[in-house]
N, C-alpha and C. Protein backbone atom coordinates (compact mmCIF):
# COMPACT_ATOMS: atom_id res chain seq x y z
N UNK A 1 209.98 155.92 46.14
CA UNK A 1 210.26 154.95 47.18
C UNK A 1 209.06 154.02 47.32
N UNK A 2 209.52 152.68 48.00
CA UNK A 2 208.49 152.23 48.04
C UNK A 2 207.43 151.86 49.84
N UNK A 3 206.54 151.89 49.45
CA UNK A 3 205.68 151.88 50.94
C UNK A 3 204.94 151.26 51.00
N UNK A 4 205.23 149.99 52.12
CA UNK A 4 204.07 148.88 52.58
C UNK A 4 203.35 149.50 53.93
N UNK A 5 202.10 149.44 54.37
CA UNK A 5 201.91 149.45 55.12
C UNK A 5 200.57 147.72 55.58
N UNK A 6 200.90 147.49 56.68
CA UNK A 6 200.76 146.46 57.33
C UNK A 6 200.13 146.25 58.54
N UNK A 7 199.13 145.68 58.43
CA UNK A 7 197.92 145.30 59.52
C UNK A 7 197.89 144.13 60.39
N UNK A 8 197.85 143.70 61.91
CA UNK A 8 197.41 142.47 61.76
C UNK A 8 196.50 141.76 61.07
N UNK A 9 195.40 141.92 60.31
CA UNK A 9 194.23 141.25 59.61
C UNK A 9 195.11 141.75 57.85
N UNK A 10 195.77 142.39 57.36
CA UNK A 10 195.82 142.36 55.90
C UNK A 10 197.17 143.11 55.47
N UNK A 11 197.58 142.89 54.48
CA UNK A 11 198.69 144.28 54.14
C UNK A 11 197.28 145.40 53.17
N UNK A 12 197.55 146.51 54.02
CA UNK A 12 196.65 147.57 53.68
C UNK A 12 197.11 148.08 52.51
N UNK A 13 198.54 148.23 52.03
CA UNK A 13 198.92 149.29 50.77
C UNK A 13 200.25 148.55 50.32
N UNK A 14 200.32 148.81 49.34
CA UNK A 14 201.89 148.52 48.81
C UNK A 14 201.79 148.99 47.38
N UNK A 15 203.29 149.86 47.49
CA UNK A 15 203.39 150.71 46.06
C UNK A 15 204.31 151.68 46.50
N UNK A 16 204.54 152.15 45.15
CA UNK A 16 205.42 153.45 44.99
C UNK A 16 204.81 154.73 45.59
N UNK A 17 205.52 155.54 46.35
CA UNK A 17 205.03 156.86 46.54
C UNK A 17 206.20 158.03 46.56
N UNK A 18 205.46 159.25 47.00
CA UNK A 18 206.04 160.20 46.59
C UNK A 18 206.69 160.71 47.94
N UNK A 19 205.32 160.64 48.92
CA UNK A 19 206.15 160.86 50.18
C UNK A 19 205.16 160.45 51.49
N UNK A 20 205.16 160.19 52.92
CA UNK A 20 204.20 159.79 53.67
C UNK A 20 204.31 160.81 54.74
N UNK A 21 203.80 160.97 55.41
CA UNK A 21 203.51 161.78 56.40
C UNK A 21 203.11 160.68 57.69
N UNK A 22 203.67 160.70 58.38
CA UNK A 22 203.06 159.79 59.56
C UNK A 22 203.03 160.21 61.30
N UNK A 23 201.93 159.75 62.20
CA UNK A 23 201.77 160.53 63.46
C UNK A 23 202.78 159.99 64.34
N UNK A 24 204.41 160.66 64.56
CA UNK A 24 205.16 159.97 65.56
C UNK A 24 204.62 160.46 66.52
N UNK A 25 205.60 159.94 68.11
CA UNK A 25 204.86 160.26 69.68
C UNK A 25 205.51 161.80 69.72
N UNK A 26 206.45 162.37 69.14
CA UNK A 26 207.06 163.78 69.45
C UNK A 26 206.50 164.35 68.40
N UNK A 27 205.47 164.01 67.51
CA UNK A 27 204.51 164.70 66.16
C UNK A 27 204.95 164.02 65.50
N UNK A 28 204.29 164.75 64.01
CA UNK A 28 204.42 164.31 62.63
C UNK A 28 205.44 164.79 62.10
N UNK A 29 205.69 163.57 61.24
CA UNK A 29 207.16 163.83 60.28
C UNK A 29 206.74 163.15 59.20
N UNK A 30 207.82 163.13 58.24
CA UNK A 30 207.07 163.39 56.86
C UNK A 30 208.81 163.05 56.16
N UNK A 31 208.34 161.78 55.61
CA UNK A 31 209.53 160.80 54.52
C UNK A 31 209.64 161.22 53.51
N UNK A 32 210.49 161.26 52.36
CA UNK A 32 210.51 161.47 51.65
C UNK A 32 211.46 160.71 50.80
N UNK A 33 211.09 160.59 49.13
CA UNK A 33 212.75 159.86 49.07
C UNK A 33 214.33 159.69 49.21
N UNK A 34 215.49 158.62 49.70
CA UNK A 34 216.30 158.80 50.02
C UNK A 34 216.54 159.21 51.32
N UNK A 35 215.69 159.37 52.11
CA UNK A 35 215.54 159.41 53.82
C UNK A 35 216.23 159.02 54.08
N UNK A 36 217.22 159.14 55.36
CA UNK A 36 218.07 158.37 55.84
C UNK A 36 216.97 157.57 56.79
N UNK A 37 218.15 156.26 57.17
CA UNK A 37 217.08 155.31 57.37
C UNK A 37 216.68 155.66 59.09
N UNK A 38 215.55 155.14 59.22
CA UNK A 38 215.01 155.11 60.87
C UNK A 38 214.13 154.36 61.42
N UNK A 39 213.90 154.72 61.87
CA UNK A 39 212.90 153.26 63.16
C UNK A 39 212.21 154.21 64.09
N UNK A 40 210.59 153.93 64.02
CA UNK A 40 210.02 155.19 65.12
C UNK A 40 209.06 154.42 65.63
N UNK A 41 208.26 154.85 66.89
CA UNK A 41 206.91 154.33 67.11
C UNK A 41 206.04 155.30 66.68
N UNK A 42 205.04 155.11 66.73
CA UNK A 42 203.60 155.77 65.93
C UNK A 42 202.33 155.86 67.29
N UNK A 43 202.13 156.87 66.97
CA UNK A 43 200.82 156.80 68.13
C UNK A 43 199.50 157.38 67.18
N UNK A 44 198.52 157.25 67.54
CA UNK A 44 197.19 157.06 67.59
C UNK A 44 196.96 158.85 66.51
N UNK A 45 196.56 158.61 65.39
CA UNK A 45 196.88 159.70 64.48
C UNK A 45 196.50 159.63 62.67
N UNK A 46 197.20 160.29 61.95
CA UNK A 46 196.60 160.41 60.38
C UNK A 46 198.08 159.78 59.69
N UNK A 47 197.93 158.83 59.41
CA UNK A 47 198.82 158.58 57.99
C UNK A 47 198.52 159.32 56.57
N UNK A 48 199.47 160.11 55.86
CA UNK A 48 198.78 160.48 54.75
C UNK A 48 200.21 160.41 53.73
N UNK A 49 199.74 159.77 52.76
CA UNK A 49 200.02 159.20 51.74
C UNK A 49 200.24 159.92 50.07
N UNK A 50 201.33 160.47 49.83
CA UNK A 50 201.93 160.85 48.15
C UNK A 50 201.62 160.31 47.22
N UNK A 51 201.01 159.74 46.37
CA UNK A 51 201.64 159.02 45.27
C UNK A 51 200.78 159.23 44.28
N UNK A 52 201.44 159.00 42.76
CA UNK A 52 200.88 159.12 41.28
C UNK A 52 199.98 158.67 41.32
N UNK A 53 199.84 157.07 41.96
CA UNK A 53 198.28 156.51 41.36
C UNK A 53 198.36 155.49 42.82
N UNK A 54 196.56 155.28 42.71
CA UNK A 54 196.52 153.79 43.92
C UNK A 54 195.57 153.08 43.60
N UNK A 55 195.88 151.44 43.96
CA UNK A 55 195.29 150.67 43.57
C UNK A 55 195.16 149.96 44.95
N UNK A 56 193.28 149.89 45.32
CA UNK A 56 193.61 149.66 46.43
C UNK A 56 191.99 148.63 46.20
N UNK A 57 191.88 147.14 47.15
CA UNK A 57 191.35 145.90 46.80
C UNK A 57 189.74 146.62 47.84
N UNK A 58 188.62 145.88 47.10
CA UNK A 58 187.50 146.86 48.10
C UNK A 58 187.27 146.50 49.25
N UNK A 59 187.92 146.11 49.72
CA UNK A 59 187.66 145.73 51.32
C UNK A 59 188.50 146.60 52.20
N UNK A 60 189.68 146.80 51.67
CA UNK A 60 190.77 147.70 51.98
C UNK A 60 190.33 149.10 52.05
N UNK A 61 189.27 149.38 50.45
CA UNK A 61 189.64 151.09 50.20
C UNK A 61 188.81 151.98 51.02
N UNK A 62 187.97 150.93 51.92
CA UNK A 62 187.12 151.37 52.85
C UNK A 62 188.03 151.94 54.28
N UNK A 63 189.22 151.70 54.11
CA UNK A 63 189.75 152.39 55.43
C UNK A 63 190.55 153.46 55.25
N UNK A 64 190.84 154.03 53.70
CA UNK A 64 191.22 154.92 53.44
C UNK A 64 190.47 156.20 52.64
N UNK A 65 190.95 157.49 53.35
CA UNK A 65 189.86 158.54 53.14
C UNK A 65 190.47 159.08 52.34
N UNK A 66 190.02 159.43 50.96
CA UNK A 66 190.52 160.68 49.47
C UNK A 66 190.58 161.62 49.68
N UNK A 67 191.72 162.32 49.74
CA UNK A 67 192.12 163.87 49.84
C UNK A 67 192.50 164.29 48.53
N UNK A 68 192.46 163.77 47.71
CA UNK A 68 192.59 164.53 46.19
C UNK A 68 193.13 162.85 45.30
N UNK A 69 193.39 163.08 44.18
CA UNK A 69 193.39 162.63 43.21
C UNK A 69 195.27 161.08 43.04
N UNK A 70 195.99 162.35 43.94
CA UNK A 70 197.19 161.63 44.20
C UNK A 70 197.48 161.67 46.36
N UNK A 71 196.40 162.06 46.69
CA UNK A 71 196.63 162.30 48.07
C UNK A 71 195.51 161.36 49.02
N UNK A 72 195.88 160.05 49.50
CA UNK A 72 194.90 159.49 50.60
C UNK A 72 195.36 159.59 51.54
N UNK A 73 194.64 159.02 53.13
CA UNK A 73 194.94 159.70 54.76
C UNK A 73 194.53 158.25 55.04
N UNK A 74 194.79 157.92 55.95
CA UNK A 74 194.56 156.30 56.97
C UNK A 74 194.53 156.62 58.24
N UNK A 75 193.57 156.39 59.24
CA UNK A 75 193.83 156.56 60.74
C UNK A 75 193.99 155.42 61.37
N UNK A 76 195.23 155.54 62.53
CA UNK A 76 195.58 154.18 62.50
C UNK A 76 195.92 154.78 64.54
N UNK A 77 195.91 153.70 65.31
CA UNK A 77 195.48 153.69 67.00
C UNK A 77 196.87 153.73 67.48
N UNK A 78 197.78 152.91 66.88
CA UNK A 78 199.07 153.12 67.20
C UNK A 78 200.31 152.31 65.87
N UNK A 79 201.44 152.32 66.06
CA UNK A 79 202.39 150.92 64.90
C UNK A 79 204.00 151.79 65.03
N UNK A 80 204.42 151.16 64.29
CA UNK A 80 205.96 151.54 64.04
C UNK A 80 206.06 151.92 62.94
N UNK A 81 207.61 152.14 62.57
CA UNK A 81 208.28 152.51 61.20
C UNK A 81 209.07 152.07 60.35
N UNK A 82 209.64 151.64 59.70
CA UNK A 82 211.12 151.68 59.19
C UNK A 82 211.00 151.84 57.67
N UNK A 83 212.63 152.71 58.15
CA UNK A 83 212.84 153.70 56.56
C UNK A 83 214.14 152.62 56.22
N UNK A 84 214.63 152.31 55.29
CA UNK A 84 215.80 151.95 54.66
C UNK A 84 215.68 151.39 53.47
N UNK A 85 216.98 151.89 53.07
CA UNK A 85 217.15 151.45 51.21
C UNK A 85 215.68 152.23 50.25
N UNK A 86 215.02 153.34 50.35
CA UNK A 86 214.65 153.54 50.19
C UNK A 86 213.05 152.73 49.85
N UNK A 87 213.09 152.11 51.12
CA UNK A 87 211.77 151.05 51.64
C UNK A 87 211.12 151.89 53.14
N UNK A 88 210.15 152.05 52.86
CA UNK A 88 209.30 152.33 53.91
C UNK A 88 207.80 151.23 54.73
N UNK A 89 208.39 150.63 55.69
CA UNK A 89 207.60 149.89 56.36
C UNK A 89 206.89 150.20 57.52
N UNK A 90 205.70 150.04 57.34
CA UNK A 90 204.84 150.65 58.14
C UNK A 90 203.68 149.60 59.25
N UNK A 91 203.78 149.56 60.34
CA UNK A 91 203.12 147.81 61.02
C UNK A 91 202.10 148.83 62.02
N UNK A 92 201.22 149.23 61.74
CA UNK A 92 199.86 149.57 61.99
C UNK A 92 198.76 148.82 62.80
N UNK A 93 197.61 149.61 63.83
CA UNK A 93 196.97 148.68 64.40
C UNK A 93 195.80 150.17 64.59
């Protein structure tokens, strides 16, 4: 699937992944491909991120922390969600 996530100041990520994990207000839940689609708010928490490979610009890779080789984490204050068509959009702050 694919996953943008989105800043006011930049788009932080965009690419294929495997699966995301993100901090909703009733906890964390965790996408995967073919999700049915949804719409959530996000509170103040760890984004963490699936995927084969990342390519990320150096101004950017400074806000994301390496948990292994195919696994990065983002902390983000609050944002939303949306899952559909196997698109994951993510509007972060």
């Amino acid at each position: 699937m694919i996953l943008e996530i989105v800043s006011p100041e930049a788009k932080l990520f965009s690419g294929e992944v495997t699966s995301v994990t993100l901090p909703g207000v009733d906890g964390s839940f965790q996408i995967l491909n073919n999700h049915a689609p949804i719409v959530s708010i996000l509170e103040k928490g760890t984004v963490k991120i699936a995927a084969p490979g990342f390519n990320f610009s150096k101004e950017i890779a400074s806000k994301f922390t390496r948990v292994n080789d195919q696994t990065y984490t983002l902390e983000i204050e609050s944002g939303t969600i949306e899952m559909k068509d196997n698109k994951v959009i993510v509007l972060v702050d």
